[in-house]
Protein backbone atom coordinates (compact mmCIF):
# COMPACT_ATOMS: atom_id res chain seq x y z
CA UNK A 1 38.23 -19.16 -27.81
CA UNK A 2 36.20 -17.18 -25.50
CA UNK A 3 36.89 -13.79 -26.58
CA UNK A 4 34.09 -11.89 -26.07
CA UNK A 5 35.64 -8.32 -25.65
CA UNK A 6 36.70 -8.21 -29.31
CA UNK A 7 33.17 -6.88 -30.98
CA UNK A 8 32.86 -4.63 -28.29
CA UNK A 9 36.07 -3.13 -29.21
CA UNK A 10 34.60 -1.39 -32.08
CA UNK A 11 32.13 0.58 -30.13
CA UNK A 12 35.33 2.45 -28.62
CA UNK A 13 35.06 5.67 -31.27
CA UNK A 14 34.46 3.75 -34.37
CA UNK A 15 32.61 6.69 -35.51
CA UNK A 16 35.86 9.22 -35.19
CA UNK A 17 38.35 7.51 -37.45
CA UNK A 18 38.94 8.01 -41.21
CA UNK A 19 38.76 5.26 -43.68
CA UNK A 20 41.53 3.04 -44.48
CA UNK A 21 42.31 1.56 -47.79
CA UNK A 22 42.64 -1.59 -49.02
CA UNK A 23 45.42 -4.02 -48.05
CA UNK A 24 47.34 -5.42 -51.24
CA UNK A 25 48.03 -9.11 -49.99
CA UNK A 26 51.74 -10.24 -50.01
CA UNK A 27 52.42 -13.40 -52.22
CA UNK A 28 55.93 -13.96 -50.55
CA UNK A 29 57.29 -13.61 -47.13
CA UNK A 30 54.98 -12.96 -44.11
CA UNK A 31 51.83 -13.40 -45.72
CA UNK A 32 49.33 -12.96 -43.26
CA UNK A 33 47.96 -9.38 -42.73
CA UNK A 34 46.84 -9.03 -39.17
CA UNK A 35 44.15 -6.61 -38.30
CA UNK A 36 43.81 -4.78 -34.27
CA UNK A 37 41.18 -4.50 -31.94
CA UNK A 38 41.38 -0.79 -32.62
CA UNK A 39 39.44 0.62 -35.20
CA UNK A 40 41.82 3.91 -35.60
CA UNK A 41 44.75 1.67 -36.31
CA UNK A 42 43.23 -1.39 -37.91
CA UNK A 43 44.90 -1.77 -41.10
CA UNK A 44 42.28 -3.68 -42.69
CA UNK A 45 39.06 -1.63 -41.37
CA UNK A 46 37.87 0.68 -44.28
CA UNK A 47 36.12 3.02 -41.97
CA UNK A 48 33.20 3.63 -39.51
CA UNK A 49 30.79 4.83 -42.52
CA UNK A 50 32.28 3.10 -45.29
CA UNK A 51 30.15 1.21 -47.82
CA UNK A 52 30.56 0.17 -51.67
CA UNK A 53 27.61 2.03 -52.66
CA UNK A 54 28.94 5.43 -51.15
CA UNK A 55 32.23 4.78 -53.15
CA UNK A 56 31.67 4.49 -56.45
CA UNK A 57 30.44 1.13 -56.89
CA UNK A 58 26.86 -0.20 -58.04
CA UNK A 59 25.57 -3.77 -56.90
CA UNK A 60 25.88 -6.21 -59.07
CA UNK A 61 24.81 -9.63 -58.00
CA UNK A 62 23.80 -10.99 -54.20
CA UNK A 63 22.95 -14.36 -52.94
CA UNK A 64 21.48 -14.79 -49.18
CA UNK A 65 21.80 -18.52 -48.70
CA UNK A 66 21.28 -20.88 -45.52
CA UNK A 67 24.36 -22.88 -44.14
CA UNK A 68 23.50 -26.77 -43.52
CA UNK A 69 26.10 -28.46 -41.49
CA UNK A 70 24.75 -32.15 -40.94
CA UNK A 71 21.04 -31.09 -41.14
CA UNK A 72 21.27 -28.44 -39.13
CA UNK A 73 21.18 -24.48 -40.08
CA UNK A 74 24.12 -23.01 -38.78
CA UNK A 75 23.13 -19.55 -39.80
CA UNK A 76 23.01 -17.48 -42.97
CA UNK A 77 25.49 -16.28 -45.42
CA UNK A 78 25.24 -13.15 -47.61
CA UNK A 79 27.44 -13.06 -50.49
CA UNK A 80 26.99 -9.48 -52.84
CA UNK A 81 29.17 -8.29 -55.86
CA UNK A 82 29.90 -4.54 -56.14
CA UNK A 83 31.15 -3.02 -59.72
CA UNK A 84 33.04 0.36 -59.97
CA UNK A 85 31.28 2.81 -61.87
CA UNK A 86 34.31 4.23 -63.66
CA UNK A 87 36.73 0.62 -64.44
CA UNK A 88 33.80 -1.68 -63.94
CA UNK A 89 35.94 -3.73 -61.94
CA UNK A 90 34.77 -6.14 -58.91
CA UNK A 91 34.20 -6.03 -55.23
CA UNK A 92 33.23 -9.12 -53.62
CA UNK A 93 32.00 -8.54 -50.16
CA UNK A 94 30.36 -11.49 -47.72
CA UNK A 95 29.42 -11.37 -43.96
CA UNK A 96 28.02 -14.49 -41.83
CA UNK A 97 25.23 -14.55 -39.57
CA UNK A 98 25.15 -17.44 -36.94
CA UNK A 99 21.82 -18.81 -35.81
CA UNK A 100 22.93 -21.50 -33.29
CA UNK A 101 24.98 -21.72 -30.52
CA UNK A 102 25.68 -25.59 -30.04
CA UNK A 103 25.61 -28.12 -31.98
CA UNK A 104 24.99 -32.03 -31.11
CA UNK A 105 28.06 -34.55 -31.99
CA UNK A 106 27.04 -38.10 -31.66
CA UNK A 107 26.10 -37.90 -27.90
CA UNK A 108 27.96 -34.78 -27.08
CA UNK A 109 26.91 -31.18 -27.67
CA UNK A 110 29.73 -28.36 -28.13
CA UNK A 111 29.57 -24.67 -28.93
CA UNK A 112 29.30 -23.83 -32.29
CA UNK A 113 32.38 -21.43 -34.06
CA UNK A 114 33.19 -20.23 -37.19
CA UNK A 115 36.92 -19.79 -37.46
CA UNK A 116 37.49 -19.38 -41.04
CA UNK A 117 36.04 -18.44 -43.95
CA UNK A 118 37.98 -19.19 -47.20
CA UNK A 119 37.05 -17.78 -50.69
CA UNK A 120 38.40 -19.31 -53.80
CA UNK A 121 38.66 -18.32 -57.35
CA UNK A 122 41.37 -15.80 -57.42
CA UNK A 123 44.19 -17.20 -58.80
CA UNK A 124 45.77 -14.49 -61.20
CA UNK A 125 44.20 -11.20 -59.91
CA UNK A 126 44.88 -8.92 -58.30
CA UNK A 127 43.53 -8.78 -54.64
CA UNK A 128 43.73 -6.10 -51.70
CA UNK A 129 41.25 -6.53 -48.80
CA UNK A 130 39.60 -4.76 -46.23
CA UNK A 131 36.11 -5.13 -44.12
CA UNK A 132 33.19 -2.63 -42.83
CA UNK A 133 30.87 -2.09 -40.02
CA UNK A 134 27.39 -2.93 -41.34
CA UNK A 135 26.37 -0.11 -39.07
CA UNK A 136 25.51 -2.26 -36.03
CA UNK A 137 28.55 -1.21 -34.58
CA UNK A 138 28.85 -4.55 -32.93
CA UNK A 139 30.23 -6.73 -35.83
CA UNK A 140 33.08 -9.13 -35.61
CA UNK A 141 36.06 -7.44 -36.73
CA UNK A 142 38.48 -9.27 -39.95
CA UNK A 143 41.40 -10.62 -37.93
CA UNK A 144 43.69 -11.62 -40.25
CA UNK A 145 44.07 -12.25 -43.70
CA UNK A 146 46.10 -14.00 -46.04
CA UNK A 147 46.55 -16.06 -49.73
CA UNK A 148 46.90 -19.24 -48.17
CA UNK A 149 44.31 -22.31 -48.25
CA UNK A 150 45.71 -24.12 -44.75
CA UNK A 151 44.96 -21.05 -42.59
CA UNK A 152 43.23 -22.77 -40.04
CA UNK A 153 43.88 -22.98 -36.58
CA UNK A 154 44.65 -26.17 -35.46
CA UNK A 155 45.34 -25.52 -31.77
CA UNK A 156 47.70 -25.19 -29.44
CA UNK A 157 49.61 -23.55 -32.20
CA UNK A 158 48.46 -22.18 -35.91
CA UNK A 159 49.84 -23.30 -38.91
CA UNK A 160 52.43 -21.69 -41.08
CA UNK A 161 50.41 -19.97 -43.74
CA UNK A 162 51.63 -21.32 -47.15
CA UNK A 163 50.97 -19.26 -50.43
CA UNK A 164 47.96 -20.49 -52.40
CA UNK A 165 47.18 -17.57 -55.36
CA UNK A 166 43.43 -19.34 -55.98
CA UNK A 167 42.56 -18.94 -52.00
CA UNK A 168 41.96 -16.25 -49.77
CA UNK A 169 41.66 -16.76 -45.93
CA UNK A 170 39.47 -14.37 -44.03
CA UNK A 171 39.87 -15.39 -40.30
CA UNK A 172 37.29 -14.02 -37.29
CA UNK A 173 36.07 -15.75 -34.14
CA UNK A 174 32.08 -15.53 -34.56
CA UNK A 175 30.35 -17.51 -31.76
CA UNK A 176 26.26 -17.22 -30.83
CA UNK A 177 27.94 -18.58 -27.06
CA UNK A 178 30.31 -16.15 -26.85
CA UNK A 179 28.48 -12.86 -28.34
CA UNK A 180 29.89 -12.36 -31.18
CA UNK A 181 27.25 -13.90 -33.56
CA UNK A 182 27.98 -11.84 -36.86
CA UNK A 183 30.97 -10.90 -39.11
CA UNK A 184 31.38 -7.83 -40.68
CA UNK A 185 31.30 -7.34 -44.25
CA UNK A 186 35.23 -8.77 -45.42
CA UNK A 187 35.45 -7.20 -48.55
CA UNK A 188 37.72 -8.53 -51.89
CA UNK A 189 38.94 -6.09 -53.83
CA UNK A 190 39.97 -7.28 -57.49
CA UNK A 191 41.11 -5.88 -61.17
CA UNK A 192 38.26 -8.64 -62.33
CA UNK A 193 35.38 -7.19 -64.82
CA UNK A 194 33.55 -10.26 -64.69
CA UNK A 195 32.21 -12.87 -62.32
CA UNK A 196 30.12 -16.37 -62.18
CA UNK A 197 29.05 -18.81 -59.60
CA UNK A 198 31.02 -21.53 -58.35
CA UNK A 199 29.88 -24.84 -56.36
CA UNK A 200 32.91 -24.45 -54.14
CA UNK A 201 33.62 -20.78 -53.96
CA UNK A 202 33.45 -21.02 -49.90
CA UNK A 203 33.81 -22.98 -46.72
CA UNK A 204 33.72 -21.93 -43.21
CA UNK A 205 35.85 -23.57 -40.84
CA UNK A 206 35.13 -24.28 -37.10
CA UNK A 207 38.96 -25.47 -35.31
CA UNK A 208 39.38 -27.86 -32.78
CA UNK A 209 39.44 -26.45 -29.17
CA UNK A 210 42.87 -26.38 -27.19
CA UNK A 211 42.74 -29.83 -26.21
CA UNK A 212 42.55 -30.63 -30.04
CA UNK A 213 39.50 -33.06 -29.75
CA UNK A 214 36.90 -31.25 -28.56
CA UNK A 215 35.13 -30.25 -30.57
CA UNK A 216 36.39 -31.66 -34.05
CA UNK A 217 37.59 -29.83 -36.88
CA UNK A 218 34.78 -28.94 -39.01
CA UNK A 219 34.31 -27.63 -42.21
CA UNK A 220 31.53 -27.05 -44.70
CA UNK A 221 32.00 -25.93 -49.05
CA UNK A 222 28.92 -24.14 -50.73
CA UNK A 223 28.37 -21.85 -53.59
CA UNK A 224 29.77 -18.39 -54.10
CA UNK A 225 30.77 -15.33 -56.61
CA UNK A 226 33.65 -15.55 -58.00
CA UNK A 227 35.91 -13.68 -60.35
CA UNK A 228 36.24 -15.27 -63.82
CA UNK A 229 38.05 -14.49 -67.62
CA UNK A 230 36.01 -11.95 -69.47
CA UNK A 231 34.86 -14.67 -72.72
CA UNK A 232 35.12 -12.07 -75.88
CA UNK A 233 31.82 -11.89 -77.34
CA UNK A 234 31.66 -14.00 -80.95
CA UNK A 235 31.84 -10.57 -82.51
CA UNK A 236 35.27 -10.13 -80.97
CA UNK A 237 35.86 -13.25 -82.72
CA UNK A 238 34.89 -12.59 -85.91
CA UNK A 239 36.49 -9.19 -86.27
CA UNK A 240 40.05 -11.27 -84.54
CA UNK A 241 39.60 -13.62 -87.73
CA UNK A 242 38.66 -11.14 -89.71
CA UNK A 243 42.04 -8.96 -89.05
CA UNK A 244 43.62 -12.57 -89.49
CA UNK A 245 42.71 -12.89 -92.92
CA UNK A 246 43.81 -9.53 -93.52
CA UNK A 247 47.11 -10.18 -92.59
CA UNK A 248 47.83 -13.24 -94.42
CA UNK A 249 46.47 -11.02 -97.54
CA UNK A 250 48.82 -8.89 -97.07
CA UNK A 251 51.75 -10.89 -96.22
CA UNK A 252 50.80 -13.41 -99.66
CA UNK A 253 50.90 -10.17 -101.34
CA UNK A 254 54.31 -9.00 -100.61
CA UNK A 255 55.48 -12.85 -101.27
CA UNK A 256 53.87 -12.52 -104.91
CA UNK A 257 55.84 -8.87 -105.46
């Protein structure tokens, strides 16, 4: 995986293009969306100045956590919610900073990757997707994307993305070794109000190399945003039981006449 032309890509006028919009994702058929090196036809870049607080959203949560893999800090994770101003509805937007570039297995040390990065917790929304430039203009770009919780590669060939409505899989190639040490910011778009904090909203995903043992598949879960069901506050309730009553009032009363 020594691609180390692809962040440099972006430095080729990503300040000329126009936004793009979000990318619904499919739940049938080809369900990966696959981004280019190009930022003026990259169907999942949002644009060279883009940014959630310069279109209509507000912050409404972040978390900046450390990533332990076997004792060691792999680098640092930044995990923000964004609500829309007029809807209220929720952006979820991450981006991954790697610290090291190798990392020691038993008595062998290999390059440290992040392949994958798969967010859970939106099974029944709505979800388009797109990623920005956190103005370093050297950020790994979103290559592909897709519902699917098997996603990763698993060398020489990928597997076949199957449909998973709970899962979505944001794949880049981030590597301290190969210069490309940083994701952008991949960005969920959602029709969710409301959001909590789940143990296993994330894991990151390093494949195997071509050979397919060297170095091993590895994968590490940790704590996220999420979307979750608005709970109706116990004054909903009340006036729901309340309208309840009502009805069966009404309905005893027509029995009686």
């Amino acid at each position: 995986m020594k691609i180390k032309t692809i962040a440099l890509s972006l430095m080729l006028g990503l300040g000329a293009h126009a936004a793009h919009a979000f990318v619904a994702l499919p739940e049938s058929g080809d369900l990966r969306i696959v981004g280019t090196n190009n930022p003026a036809t990259d169907p999942l870049f949002l644009g060279a100045d883009w940014n959630p607080l310069n279109e209509g959203y507000t912050r409404a949560a972040r978390r900046i956590s450390s990533v332990i893999y076997d004792g060691v800090d792999l680098g640092t994770f930044y995990d923000f919610v964004y609500r829309n101003t007029t809807d209220n509805t929720l952006l979820f937007a991450s981006r991954f900073e790697m610290d090291i570039g190798e990392i020691e297995v038993g008595d062998v040390e290999y390059d440290v990757e992040i392949n994958d990065i798969l967010r859970r917790g939106y099974a029944n929304y709505d979800v388009s997707v797109g990623w920005y430039d956190s103005g370093t203009d050297s950020d790994f770009r979103l290559q592909s994307t897709a519902h699917t919780s098997n996603g990763v590669r698993t060398r020489p060939t990928n597997p076949v993305d199957v449909f998973d409505d709970n899962v979505v899989d944001f794949r880049t190639d981030i590597s301290v070794e190969e210069g490309n040490a940083t994701t952008g910011w991949y960005v969920l778009k959602t029709n969710a109000t409301e959001f909590s904090y789940l143990v296993d909203a994330v894991t990151i995903r390093q494949a195997p190399s071509i050979d397919g043992m060297s170095p091993p598949l590895r994968t590490a879960t940790f704590e996220g945003f999420a979307p979750v069901t608005a709970v109706p506050e116990p004054e909903t309730y009340a006036m729901l039981l309340a309208g309840l009553g009502l009805i069966g009032f009404a309905a005893r009363r027509r029995t009686k006449a």
